[in-house]
C-alpha atoms as a PDB file:
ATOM      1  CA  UNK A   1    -220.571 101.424  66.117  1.00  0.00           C
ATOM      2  CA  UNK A   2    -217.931  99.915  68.469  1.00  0.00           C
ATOM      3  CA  UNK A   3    -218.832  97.161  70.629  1.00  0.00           C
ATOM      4  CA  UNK A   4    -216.867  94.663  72.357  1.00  0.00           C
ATOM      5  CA  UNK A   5    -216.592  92.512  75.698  1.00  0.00           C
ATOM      6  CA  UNK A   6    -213.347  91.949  77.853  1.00  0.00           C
ATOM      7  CA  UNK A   7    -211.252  94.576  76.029  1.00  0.00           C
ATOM      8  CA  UNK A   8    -207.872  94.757  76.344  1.00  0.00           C
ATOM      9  CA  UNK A   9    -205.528  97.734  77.225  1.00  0.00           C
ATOM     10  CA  UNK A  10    -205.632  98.009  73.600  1.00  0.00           C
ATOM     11  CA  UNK A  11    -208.670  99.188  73.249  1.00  0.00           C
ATOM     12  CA  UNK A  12    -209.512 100.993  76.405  1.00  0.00           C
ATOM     13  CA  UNK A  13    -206.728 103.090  75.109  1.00  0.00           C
ATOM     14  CA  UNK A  14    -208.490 103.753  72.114  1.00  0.00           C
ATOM     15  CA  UNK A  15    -211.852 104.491  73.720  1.00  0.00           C
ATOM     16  CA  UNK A  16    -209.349 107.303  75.838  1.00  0.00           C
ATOM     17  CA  UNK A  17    -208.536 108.392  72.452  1.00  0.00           C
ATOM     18  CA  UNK A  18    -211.924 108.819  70.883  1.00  0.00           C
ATOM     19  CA  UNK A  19    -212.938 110.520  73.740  1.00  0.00           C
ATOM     20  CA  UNK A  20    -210.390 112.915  73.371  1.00  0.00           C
ATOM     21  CA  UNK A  21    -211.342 113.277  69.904  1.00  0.00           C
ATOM     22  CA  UNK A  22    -214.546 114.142  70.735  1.00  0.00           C
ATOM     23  CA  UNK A  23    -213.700 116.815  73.300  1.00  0.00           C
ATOM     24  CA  UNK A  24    -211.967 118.806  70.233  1.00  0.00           C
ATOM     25  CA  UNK A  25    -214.634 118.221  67.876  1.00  0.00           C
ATOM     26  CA  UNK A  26    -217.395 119.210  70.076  1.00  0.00           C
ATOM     27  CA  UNK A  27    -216.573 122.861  70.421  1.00  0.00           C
ATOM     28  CA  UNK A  28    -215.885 123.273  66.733  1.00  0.00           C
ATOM     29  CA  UNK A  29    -219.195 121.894  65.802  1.00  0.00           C
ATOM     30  CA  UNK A  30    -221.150 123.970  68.421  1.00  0.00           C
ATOM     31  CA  UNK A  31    -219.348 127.221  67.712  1.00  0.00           C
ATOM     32  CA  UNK A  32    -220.249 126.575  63.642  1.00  0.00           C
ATOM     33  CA  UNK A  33    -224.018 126.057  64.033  1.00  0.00           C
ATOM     34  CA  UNK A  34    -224.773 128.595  67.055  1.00  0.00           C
ATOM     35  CA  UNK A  35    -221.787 131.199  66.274  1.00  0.00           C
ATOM     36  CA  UNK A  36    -221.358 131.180  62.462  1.00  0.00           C
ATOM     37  CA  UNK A  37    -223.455 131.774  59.249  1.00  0.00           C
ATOM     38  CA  UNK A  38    -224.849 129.069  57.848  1.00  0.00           C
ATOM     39  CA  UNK A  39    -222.440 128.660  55.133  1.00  0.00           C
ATOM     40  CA  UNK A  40    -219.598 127.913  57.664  1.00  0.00           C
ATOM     41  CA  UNK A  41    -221.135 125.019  58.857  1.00  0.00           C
ATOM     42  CA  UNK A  42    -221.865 124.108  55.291  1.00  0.00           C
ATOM     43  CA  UNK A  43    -218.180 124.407  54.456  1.00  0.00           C
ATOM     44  CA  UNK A  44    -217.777 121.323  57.146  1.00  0.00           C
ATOM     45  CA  UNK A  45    -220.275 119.374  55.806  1.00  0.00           C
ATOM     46  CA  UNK A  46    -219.298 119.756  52.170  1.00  0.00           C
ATOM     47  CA  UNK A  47    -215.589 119.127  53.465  1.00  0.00           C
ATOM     48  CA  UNK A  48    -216.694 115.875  55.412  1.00  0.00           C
ATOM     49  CA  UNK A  49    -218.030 114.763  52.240  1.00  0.00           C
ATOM     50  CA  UNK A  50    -215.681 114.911  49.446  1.00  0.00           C
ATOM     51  CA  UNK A  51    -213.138 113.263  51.818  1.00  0.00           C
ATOM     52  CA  UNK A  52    -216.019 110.420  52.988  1.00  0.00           C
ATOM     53  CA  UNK A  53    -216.807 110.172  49.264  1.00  0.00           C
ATOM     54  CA  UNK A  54    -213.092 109.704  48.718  1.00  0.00           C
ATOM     55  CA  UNK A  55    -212.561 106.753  51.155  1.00  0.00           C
ATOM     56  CA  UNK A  56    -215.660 105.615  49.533  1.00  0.00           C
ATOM     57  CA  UNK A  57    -214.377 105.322  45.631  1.00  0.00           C
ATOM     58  CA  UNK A  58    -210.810 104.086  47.434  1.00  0.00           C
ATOM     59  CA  UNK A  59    -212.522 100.996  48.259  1.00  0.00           C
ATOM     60  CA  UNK A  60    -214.748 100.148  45.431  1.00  0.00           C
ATOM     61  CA  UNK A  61    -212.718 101.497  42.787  1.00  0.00           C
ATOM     62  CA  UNK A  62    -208.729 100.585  44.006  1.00  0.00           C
ATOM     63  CA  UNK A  63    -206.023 101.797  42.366  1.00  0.00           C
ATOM     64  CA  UNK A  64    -208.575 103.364  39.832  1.00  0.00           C
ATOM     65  CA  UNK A  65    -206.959 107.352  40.479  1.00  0.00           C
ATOM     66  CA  UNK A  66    -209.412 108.791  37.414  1.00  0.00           C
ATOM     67  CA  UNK A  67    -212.605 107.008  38.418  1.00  0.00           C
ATOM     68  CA  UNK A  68    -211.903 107.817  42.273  1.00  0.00           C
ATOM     69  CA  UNK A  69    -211.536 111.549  41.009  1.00  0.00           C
ATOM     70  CA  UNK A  70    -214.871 111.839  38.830  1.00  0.00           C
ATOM     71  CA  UNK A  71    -216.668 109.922  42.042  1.00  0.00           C
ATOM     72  CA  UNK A  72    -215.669 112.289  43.789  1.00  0.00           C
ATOM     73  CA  UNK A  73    -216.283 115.113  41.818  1.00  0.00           C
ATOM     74  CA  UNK A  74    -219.986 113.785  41.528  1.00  0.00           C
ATOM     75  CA  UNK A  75    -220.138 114.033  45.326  1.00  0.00           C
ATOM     76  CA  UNK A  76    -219.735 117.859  44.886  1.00  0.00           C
ATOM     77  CA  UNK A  77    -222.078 118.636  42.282  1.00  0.00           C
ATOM     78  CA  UNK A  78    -224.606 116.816  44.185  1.00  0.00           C
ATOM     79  CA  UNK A  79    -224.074 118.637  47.126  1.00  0.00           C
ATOM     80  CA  UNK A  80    -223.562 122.185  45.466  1.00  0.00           C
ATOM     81  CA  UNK A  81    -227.265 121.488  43.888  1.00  0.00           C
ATOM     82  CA  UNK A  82    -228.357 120.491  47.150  1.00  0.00           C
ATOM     83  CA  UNK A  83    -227.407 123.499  49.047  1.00  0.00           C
ATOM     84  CA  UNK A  84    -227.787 126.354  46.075  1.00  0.00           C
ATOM     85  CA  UNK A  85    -231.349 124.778  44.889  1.00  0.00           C
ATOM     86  CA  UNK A  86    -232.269 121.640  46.912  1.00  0.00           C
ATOM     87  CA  UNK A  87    -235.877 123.552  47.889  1.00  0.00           C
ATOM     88  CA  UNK A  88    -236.110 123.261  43.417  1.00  0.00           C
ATOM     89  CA  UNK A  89    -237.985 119.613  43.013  1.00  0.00           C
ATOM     90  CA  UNK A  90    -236.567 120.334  39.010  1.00  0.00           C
ATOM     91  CA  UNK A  91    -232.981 119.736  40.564  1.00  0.00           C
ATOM     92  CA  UNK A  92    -233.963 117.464  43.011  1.00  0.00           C
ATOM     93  CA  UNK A  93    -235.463 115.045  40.230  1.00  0.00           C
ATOM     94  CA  UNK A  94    -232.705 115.608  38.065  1.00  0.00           C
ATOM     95  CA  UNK A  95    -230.010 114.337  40.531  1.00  0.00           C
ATOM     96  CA  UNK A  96    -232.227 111.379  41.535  1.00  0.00           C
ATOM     97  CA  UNK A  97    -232.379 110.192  37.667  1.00  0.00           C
ATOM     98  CA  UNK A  98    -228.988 110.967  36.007  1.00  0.00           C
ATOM     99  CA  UNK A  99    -226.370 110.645  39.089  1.00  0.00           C
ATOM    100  CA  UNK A 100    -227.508 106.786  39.362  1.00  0.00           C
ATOM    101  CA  UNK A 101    -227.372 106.045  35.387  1.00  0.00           C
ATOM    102  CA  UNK A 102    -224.350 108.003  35.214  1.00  0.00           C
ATOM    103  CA  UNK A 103    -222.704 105.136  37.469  1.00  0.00           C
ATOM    104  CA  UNK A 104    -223.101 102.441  34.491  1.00  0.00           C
ATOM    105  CA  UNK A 105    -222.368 104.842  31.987  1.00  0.00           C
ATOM    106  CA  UNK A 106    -218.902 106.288  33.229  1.00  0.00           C
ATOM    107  CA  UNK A 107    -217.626 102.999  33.974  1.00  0.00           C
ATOM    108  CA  UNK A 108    -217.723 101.913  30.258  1.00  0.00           C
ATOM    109  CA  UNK A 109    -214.764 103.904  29.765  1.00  0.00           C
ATOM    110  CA  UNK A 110    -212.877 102.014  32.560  1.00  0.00           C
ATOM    111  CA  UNK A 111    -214.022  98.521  32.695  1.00  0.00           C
ATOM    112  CA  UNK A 112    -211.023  97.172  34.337  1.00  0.00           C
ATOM    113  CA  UNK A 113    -211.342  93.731  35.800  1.00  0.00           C
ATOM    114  CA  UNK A 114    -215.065  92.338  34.577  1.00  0.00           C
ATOM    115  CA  UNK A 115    -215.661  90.493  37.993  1.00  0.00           C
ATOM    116  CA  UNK A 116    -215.339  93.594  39.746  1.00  0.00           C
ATOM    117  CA  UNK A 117    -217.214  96.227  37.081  1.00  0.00           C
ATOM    118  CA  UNK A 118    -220.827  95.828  38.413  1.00  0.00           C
ATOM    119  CA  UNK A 119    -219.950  96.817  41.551  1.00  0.00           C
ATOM    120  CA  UNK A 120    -217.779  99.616  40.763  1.00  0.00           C
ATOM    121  CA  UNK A 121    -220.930 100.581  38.615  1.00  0.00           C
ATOM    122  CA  UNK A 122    -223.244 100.755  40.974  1.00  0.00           C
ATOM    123  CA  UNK A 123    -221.090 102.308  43.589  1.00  0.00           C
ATOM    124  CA  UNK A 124    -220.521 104.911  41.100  1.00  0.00           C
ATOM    125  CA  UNK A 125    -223.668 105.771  40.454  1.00  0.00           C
ATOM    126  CA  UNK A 126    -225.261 105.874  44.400  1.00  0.00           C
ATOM    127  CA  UNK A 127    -221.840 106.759  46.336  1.00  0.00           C
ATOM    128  CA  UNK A 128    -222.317 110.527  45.634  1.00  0.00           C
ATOM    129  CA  UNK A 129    -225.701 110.751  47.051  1.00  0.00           C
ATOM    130  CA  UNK A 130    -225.559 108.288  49.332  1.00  0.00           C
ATOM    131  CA  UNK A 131    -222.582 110.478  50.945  1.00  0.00           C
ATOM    132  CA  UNK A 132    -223.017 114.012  49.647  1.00  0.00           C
ATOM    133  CA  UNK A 133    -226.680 114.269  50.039  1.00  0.00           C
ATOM    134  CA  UNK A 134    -227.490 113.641  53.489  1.00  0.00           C
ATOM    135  CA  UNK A 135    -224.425 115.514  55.037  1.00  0.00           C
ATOM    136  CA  UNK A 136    -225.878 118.277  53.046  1.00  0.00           C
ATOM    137  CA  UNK A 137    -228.965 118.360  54.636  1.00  0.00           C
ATOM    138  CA  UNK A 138    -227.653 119.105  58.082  1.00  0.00           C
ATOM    139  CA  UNK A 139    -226.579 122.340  56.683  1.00  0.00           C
ATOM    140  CA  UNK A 140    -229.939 122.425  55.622  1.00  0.00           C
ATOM    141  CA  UNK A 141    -231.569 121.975  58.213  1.00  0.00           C
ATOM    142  CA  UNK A 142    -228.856 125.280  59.957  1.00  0.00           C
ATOM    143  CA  UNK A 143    -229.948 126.852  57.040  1.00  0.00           C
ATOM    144  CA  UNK A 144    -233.517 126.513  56.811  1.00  0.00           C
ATOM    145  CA  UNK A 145    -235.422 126.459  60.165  1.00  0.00           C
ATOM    146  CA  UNK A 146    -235.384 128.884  62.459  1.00  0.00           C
ATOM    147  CA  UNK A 147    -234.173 125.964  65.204  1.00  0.00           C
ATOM    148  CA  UNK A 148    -232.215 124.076  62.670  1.00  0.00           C
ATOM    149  CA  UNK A 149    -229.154 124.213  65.171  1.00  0.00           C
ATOM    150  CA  UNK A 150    -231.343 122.585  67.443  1.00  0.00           C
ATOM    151  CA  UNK A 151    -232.008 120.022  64.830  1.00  0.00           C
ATOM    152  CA  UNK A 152    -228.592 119.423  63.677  1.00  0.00           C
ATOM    153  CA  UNK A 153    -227.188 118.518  66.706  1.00  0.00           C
ATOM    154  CA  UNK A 154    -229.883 116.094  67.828  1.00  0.00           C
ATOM    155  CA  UNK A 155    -229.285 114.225  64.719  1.00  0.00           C
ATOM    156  CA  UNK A 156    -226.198 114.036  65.462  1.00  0.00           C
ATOM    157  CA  UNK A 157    -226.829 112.799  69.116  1.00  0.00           C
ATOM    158  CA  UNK A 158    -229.085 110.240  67.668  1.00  0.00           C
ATOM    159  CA  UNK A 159    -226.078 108.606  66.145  1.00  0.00           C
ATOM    160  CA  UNK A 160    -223.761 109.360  69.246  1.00  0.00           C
ATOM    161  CA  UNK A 161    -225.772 108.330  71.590  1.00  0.00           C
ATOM    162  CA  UNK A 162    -226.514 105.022  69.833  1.00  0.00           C
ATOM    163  CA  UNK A 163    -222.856 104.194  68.914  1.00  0.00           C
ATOM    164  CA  UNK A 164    -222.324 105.046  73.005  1.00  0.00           C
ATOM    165  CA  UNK A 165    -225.391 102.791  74.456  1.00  0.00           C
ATOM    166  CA  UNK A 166    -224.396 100.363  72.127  1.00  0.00           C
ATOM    167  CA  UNK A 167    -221.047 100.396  72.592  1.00  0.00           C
ATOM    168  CA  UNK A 168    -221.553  99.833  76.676  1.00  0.00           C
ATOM    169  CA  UNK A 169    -224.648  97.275  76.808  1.00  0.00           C
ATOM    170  CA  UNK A 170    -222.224  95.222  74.499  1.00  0.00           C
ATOM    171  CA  UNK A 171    -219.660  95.165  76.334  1.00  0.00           C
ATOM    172  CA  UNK A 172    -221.338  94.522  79.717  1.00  0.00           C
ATOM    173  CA  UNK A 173    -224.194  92.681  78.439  1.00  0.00           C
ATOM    174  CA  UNK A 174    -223.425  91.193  74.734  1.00  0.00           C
ATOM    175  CA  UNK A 175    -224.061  87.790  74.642  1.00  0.00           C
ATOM    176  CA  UNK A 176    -226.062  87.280  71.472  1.00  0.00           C
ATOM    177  CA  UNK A 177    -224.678  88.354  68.117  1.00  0.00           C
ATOM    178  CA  UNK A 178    -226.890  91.003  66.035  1.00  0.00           C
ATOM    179  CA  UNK A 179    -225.209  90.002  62.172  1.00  0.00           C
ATOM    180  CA  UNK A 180    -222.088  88.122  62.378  1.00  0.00           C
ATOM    181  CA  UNK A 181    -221.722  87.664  58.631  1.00  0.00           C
ATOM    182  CA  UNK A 182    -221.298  91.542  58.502  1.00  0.00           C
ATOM    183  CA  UNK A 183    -219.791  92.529  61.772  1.00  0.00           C
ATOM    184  CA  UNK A 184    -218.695  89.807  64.467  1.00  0.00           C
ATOM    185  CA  UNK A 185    -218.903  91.962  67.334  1.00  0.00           C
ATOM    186  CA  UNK A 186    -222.269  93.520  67.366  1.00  0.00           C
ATOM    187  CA  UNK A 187    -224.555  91.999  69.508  1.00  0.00           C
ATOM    188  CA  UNK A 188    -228.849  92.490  70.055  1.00  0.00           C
ATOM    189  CA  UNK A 189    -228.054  93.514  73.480  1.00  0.00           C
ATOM    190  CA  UNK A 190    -226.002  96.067  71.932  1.00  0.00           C
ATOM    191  CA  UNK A 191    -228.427  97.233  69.575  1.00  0.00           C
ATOM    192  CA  UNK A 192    -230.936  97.559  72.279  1.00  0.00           C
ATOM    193  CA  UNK A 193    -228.457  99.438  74.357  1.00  0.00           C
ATOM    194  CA  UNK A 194    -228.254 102.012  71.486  1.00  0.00           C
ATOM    195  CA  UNK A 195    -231.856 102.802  71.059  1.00  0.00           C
ATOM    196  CA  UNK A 196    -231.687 103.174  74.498  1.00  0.00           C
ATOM    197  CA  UNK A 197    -229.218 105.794  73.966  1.00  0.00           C
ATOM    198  CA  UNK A 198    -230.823 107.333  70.545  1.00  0.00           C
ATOM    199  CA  UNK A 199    -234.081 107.766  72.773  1.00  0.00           C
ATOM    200  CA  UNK A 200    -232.445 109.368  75.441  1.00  0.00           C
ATOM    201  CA  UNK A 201    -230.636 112.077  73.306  1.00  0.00           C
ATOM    202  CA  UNK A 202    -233.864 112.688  72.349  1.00  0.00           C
ATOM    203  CA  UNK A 203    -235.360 113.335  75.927  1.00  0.00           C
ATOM    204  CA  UNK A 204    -232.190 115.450  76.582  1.00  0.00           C
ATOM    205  CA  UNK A 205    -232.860 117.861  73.669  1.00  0.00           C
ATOM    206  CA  UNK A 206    -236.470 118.066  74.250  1.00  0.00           C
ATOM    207  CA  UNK A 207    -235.705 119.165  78.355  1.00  0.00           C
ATOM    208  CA  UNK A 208    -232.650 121.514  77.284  1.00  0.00           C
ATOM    209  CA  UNK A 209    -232.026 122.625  73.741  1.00  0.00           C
ATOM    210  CA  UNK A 210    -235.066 121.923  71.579  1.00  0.00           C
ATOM    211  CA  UNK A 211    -237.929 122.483  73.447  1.00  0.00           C
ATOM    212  CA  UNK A 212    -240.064 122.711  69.909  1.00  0.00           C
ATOM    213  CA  UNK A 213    -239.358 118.930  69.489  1.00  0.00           C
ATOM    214  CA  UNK A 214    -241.719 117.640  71.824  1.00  0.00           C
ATOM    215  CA  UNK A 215    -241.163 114.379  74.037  1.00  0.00           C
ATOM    216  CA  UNK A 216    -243.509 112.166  72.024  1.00  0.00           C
ATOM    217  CA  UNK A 217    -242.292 113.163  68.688  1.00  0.00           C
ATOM    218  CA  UNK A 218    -238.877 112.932  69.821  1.00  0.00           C
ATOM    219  CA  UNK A 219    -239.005 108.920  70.746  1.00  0.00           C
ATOM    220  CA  UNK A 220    -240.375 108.357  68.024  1.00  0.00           C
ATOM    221  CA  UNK A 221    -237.987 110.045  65.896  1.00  0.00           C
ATOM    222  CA  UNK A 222    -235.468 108.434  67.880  1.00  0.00           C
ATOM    223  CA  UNK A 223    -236.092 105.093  67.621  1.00  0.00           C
ATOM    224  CA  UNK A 224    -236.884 105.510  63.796  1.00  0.00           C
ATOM    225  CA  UNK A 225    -233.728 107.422  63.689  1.00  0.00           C
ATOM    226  CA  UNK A 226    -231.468 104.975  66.252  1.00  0.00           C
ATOM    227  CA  UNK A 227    -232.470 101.948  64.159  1.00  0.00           C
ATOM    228  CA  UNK A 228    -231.601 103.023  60.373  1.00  0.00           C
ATOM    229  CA  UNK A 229    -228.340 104.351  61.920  1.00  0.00           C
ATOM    230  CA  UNK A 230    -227.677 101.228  63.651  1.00  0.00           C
ATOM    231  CA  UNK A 231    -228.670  99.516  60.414  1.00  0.00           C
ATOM    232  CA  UNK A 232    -226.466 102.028  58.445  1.00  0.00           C
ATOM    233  CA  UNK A 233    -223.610 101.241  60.657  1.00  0.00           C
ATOM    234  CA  UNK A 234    -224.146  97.359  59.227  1.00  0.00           C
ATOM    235  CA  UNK A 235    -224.196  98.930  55.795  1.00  0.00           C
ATOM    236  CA  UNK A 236    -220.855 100.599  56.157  1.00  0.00           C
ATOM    237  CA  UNK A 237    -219.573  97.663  57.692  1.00  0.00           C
ATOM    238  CA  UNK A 238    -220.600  94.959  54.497  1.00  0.00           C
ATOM    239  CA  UNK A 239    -219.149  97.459  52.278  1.00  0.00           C
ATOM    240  CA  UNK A 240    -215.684  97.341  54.123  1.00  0.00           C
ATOM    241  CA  UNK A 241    -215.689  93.494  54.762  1.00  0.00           C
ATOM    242  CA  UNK A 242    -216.596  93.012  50.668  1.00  0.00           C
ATOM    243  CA  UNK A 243    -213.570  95.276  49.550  1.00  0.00           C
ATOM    244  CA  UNK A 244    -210.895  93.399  52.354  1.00  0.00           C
ATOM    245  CA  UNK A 245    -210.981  97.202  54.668  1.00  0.00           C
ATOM    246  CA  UNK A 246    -210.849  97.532  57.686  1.00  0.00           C
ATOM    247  CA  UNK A 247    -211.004 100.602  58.287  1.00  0.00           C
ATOM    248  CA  UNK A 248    -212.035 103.326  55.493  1.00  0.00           C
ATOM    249  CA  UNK A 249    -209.226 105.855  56.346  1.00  0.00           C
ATOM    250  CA  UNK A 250    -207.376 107.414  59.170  1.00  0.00           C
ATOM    251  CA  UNK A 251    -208.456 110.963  59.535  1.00  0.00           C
ATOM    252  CA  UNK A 252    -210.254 110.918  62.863  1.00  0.00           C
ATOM    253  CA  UNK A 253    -208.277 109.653  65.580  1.00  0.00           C
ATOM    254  CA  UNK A 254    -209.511 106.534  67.176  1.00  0.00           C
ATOM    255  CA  UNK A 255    -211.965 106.224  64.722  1.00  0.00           C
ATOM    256  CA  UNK A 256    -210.574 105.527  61.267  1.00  0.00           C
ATOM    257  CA  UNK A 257    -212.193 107.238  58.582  1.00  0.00           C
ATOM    258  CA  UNK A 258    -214.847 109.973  57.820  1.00  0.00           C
ATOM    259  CA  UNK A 259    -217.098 107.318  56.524  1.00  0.00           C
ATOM    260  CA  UNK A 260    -216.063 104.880  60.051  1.00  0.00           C
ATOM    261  CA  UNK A 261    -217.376 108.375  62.126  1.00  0.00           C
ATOM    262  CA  UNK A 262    -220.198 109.393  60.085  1.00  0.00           C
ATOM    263  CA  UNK A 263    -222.049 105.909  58.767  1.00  0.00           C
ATOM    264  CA  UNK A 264    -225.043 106.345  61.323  1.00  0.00           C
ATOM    265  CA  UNK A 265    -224.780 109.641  60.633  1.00  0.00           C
ATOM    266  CA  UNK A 266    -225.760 109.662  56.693  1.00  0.00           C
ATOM    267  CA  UNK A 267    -229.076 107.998  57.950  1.00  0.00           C
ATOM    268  CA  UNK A 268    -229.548 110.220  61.155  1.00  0.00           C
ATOM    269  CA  UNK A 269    -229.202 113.231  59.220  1.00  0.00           C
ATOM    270  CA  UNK A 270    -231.531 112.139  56.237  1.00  0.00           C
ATOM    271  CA  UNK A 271    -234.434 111.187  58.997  1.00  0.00           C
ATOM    272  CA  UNK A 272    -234.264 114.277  60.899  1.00  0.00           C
ATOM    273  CA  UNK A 273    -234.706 116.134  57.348  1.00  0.00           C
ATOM    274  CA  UNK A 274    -237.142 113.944  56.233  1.00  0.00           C
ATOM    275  CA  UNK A 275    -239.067 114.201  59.558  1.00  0.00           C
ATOM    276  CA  UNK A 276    -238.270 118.798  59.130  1.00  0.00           C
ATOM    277  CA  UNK A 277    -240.062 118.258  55.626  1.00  0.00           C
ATOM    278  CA  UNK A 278    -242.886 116.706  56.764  1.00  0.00           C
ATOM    279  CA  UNK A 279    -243.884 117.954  59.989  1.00  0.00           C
ATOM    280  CA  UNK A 280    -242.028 121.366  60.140  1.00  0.00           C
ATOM    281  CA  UNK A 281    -242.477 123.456  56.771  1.00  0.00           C
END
């Protein structure tokens, strides 16, 4: 999530370009889920997460080509299973038991530098479904319900809308910081000013496109929804500010990496699934 106060040209020109970014994306992503089969818009998804998986094992594992490579690899499989048999609690189980031990495991064969081998470890073994999991489960949700467009998109609002409000109420209003240790810029108002904007995508697709999500559920969705995204936002950032990033890649235009675009996203998505599986099947 950006958020700043007193910008300079700098970055008002970089706002100009993340808008523009947007305006391109936008179509792409609507024509996939409304126009295309399912499996297109899986194709994105599963695309968006090899390369966020990627930037991922490029900052915990530097330099490390092979380990990057099986990481990444990892990613896939999860999401493969996910897709081809994720309604299979056999699979589901499996993933959840050996993709996290095979983190330890896999790094025995590259220790490397001691000081650094826990981390790489543990990255290792929850970087593939902490990336290809819930990415998956948009397509899922396209896939699955017979509104899952509907569905996709307002988890995806969720997390626009929040990095939006927050971006503005912190730039107008910030005064108090949210977590400096993690990210200097973020302030309360800020986070306020994005569950202002997570609720409001919700009102917007309960009086347009998603008239099956109705206005009660919807807030409260949002503002479950608004704050793990916010909070996965401060995830995203601590693992960037630990590894000496600042930015995971430079894919997206204006907005760095995959993982800098989709970090609310990851925890949008896997609400809005979590909320399909509970209330909606």
């Amino acid at each position: 999530m950006a958020e700043a106060r007193g910008e300079p040209p700098k970055a008002n020109s970089n706002l100009a370009v993340r808008i523009a970014s947007a305006v391109v994306a936008a179509p792409i992503l609507v024509g996939l889920l409304y126009e295309g089969p399912p499996w297109s818009f899986y194709i994105l998804a599963l695309s968006a997460s090899l390369v966020g998986a990627w930037e991922l094992f490029n900052m915990t594992h530097a330099g490390d080509r092979p380990s990057q490579t099986i990481g990444v690899a990892m990613t896939a499989v999860a999401s493969l299973a996910m897709w081809f048999w994720g309604s299979d609690v056999r699979i589901l189980a499996t993933l959840v038991l050996f993709v996290p031990l095979l983190g330890p495991l896999l790094t025995l064969f590259s220790i490397g530098d001691m000081k650094t081998a826990a981390l790489r470890a543990c990255a290792m073994g929850f970087g593939p479904l902490f990336i290809g999991i819930p990415l998956t489960a948009l397509a899922l949700l396209r896939k699955d319900l017979p509104d899952g467009a509907g569905y996709v998109v307002v988890a995806i609002l969720f997390a626009w809308f929040s990095d939006t409000g927050g971006y503005f109420a912190g730039r107008f209003f910030g005064k108090h910081k949210l977590y400096e240790a993690v990210s200097p810029k973020k302030t309360m108002e800020g986070a306020v000013g994005g569950l202002v904007g997570s609720v409001f995508a919700a009102v917007l697709a309960h009086a347009w496109f998603l008239p099956s999500l109705s206005l009660i559920r919807g807030i409260v969705l949002a503002l479950v929804a608004g704050a793990l995204g916010q909070a996965g936002d401060l995830g995203e950032s601590l693992l960037k500010r630990s590894t000496g990033i600042k930015d995971s890649g430079a894919i997206v235009p204006g907005h760095g990496g995959i993982l800098d675009r989709v970090d609310a996203l990851l925890v949008t998505s896997a609400v809005t699934y979590a909320y399909s599986l509970w209330f909606l099947r």
